[in-house]
N, C-alpha and C. Protein backbone atom coordinates (compact mmCIF):
# COMPACT_ATOMS: atom_id res chain seq x y z
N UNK A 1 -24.72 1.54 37.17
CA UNK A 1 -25.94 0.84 37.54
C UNK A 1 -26.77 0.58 36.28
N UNK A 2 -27.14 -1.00 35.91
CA UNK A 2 -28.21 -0.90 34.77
C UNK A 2 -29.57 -0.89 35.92
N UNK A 3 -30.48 -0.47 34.47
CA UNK A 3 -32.06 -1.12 34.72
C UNK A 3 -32.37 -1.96 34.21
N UNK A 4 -33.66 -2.73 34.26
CA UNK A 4 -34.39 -4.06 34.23
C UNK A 4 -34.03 -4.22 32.98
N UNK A 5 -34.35 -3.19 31.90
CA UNK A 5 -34.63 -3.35 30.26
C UNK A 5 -33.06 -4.09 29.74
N UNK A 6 -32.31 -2.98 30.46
CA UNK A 6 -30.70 -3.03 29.63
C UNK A 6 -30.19 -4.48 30.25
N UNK A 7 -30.47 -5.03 31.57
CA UNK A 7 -30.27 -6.51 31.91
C UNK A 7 -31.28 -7.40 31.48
N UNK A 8 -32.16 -7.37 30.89
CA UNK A 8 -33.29 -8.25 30.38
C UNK A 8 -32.50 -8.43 28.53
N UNK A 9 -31.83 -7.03 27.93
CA UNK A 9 -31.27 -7.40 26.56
C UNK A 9 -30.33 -8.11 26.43
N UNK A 10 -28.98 -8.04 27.44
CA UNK A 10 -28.16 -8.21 27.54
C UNK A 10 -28.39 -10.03 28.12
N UNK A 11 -29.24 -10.31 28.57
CA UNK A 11 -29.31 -11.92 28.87
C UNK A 11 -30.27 -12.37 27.54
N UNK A 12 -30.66 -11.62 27.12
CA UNK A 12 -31.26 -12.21 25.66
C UNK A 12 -30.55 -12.33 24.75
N UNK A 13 -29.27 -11.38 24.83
CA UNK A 13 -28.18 -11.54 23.96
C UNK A 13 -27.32 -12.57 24.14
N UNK A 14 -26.96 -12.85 25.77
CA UNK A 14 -25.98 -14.08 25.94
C UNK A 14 -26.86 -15.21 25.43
N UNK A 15 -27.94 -15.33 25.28
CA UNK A 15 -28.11 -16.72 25.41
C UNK A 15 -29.12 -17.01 23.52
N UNK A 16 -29.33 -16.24 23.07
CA UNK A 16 -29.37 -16.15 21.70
C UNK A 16 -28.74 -15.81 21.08
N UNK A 17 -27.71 -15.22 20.84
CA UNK A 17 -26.32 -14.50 19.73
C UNK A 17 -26.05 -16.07 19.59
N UNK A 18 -25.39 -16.35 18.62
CA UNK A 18 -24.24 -17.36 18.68
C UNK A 18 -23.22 -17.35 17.33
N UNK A 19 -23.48 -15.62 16.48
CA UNK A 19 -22.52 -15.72 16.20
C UNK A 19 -22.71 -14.02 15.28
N UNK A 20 -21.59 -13.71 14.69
CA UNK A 20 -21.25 -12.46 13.93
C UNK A 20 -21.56 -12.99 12.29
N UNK A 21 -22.38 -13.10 11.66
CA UNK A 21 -22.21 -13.65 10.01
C UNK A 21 -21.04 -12.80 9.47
N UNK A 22 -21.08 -11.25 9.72
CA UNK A 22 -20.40 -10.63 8.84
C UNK A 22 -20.08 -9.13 9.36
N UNK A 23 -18.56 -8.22 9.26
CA UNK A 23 -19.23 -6.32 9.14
C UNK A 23 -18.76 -6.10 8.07
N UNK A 24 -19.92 -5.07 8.13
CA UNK A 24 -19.82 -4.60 6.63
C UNK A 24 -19.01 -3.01 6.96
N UNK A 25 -17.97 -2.86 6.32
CA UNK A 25 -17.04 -1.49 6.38
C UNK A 25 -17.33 -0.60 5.09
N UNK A 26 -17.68 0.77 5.51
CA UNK A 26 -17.84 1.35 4.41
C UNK A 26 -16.25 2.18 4.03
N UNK A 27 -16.23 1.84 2.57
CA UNK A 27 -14.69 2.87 2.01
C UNK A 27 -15.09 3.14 1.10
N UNK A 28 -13.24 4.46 1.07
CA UNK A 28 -13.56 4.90 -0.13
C UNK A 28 -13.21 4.69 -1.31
N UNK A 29 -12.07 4.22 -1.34
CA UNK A 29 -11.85 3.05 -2.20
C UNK A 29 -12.04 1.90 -2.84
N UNK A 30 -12.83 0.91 -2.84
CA UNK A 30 -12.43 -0.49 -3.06
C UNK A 30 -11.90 -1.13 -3.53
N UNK A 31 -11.16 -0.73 -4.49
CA UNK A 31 -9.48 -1.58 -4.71
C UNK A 31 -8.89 -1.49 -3.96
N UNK A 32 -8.14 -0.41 -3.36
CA UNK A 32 -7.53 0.32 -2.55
C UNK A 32 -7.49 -0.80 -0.93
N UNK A 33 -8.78 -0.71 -0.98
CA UNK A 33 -9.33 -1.33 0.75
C UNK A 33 -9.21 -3.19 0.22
N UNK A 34 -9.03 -3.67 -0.78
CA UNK A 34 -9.31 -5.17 -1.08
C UNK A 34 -7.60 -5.11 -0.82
N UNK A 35 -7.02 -4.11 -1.73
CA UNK A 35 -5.44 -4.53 -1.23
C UNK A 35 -5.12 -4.76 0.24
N UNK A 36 -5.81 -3.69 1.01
CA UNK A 36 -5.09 -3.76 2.57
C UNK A 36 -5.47 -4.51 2.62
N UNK A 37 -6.59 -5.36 2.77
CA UNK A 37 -7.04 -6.78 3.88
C UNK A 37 -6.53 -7.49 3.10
N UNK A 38 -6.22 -7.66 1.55
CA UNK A 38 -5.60 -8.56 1.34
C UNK A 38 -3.90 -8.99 1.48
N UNK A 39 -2.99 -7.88 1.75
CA UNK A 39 -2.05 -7.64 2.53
C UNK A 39 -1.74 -8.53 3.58
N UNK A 40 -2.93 -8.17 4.62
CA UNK A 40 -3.05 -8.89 6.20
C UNK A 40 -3.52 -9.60 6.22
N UNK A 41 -3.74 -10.52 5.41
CA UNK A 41 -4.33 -11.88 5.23
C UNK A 41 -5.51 -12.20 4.66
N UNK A 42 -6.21 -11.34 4.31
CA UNK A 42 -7.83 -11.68 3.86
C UNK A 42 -7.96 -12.07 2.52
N UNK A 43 -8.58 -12.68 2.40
CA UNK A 43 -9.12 -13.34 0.92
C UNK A 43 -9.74 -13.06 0.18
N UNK A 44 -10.30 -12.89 -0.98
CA UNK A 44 -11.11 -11.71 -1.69
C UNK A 44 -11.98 -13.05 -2.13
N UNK A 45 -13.15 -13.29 -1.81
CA UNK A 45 -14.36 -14.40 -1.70
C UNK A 45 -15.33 -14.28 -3.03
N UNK A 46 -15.93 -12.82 -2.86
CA UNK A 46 -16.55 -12.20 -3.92
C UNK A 46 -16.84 -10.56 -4.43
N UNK A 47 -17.47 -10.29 -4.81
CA UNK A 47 -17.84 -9.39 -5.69
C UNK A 47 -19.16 -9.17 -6.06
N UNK A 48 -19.92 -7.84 -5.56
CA UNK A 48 -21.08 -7.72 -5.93
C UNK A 48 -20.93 -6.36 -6.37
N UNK A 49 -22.61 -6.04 -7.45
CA UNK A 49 -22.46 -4.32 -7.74
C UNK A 49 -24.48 -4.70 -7.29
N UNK A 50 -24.89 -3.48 -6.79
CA UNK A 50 -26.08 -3.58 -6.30
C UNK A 50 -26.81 -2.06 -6.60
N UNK A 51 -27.85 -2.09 -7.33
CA UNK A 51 -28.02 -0.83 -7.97
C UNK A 51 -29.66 -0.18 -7.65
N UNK A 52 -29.63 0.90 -7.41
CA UNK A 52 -30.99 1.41 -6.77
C UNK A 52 -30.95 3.07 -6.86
N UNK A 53 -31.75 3.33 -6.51
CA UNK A 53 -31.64 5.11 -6.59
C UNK A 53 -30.55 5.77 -5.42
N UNK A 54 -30.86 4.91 -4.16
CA UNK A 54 -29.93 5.19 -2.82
C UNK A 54 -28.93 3.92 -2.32
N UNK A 55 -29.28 3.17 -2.78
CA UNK A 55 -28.20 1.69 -2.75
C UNK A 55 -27.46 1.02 -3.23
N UNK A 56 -27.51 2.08 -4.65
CA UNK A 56 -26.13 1.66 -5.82
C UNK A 56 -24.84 1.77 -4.90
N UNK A 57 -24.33 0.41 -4.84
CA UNK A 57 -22.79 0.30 -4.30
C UNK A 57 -21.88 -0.49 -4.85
N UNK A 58 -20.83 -0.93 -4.61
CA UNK A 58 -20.02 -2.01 -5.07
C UNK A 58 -19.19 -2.56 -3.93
N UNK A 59 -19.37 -3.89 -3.68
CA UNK A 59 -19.12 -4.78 -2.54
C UNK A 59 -17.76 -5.42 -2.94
N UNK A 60 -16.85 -5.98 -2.10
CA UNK A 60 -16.12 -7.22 -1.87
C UNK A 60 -16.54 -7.85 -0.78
N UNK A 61 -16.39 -9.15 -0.92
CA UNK A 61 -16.37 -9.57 0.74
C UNK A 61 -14.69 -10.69 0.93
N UNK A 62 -14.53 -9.93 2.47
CA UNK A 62 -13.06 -10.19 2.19
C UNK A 62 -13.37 -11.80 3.72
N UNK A 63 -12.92 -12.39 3.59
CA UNK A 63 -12.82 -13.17 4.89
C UNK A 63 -10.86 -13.95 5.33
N UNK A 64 -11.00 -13.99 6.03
CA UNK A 64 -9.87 -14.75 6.87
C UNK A 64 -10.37 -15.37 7.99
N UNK A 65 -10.40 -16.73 8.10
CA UNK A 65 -10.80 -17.86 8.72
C UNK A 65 -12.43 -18.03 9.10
N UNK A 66 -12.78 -17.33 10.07
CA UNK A 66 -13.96 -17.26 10.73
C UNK A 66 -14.57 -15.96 10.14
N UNK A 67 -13.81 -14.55 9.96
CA UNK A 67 -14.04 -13.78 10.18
C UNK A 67 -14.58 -13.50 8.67
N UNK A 68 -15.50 -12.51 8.57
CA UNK A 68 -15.65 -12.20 6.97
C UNK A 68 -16.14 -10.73 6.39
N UNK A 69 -15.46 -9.90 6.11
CA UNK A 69 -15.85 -8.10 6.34
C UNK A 69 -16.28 -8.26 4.74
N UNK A 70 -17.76 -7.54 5.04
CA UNK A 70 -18.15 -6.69 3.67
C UNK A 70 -17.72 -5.53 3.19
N UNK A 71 -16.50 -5.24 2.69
CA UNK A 71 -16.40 -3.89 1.92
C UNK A 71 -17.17 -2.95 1.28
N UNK A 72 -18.03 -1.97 1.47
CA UNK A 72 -18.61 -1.71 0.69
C UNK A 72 -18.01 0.10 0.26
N UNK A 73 -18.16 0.49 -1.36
CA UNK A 73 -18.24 1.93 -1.93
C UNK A 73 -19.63 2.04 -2.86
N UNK A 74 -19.83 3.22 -2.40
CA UNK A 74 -20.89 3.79 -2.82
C UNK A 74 -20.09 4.08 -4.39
N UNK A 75 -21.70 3.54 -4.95
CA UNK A 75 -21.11 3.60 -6.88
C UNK A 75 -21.74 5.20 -7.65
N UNK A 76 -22.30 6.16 -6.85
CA UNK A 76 -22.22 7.17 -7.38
C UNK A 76 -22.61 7.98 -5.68
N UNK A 77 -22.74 9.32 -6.13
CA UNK A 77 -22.88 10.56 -5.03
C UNK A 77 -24.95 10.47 -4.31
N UNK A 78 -25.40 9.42 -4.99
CA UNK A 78 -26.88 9.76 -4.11
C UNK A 78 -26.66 8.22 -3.22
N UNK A 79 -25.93 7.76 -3.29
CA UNK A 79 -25.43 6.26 -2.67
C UNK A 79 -25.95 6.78 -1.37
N UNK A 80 -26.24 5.87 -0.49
CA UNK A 80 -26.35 5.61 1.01
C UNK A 80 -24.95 5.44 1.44
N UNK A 81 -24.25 4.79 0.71
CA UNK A 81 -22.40 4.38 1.09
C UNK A 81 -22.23 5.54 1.07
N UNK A 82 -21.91 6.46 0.10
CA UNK A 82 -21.55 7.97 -0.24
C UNK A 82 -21.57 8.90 0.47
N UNK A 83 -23.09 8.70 1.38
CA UNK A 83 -23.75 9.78 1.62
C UNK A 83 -22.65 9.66 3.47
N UNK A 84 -23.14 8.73 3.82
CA UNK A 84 -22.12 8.00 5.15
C UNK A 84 -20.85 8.34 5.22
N UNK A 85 -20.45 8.32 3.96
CA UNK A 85 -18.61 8.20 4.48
C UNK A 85 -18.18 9.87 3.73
N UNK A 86 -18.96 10.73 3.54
CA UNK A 86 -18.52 11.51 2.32
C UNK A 86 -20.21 12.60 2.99
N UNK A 87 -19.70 12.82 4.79
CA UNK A 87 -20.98 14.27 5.10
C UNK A 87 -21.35 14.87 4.52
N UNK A 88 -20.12 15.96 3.55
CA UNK A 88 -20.11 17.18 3.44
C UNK A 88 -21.21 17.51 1.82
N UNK A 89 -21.35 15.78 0.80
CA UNK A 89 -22.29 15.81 -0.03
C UNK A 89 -23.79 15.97 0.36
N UNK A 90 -24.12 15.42 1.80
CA UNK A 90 -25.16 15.53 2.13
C UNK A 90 -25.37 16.96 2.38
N UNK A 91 -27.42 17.38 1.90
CA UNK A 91 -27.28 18.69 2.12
C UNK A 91 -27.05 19.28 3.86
N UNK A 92 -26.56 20.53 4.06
CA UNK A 92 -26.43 20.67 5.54
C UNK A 92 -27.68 20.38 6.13
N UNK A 93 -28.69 20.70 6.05
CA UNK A 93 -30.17 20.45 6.81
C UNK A 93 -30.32 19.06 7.19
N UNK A 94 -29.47 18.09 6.66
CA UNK A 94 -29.73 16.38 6.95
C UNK A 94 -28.33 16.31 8.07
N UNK A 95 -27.09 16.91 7.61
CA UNK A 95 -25.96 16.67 8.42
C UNK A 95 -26.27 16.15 9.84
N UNK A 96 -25.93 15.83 10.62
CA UNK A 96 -25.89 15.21 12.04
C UNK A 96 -24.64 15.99 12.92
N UNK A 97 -24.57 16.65 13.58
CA UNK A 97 -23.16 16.94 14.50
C UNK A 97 -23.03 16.40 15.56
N UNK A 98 -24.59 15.41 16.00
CA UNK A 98 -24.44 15.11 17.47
C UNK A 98 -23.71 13.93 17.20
N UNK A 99 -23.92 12.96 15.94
CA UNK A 99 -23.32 11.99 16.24
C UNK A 99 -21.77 11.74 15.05
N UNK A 100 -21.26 11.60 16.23
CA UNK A 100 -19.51 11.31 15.50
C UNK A 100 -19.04 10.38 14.07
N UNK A 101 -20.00 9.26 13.90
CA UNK A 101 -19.78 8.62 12.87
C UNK A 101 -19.98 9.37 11.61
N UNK A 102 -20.83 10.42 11.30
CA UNK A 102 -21.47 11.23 10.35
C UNK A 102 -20.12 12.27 9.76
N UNK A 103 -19.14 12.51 10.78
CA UNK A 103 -18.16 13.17 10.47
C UNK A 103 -16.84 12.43 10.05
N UNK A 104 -16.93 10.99 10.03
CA UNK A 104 -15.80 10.63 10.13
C UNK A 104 -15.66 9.52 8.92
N UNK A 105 -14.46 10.02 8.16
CA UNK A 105 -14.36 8.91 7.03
C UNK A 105 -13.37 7.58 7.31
N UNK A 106 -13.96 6.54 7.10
CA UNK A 106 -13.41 5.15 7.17
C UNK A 106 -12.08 4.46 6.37
């Protein structure tokens, strides 16, 4: 059974979405991860490095036809990428157990 809210988003979504620009996948690799999609067809488009105290990363963006995945690795250990794909750097007091993505590397 929904309520009002969750059928009021869900028709705001059919009728405004009209499309996916991009996902962005976090790894741990990025050579590594440009080979697989480029393997299975994906195209290696570009290349970014993006640098900050928590947002230093290094991007590809891979696409095949429509579709277009941002690769991203965290470019050192205080990274936001890093911190995501790589729990066990975060200190335990931040860790998460309720939610499953926090434990699981990509």
């Amino acid at each position: 059974m929904t309520n009002s809210c969750e059928t009021t988003s869900k028709l705001m979504l059919k009728h405004k979405a009209q499309k996916i620009d991009h996902v962005a996948i976090a790894v741990l690799d990025l050579e590594q991860a440009i080979g697989y999609y480029s393997m299975i067809g994906f195209s290696l488009i570009d290349r970014m490095t993006t640098t900050g105290a928590r947002s230093a990363m290094n991007s590809a963006v891979m696409e095949a036809g429509p579709i277009k995945f941002v690769l991203l690795e965290g470019a050192d250990e205080n990274s936001q990428i890093t911190r995501f794909i790589n729990p066990e750097s975060v200190r335990p007091a931040l860790r998460s157990t309720s939610n499953p993505l926090t434990c699981m590397a990509i």
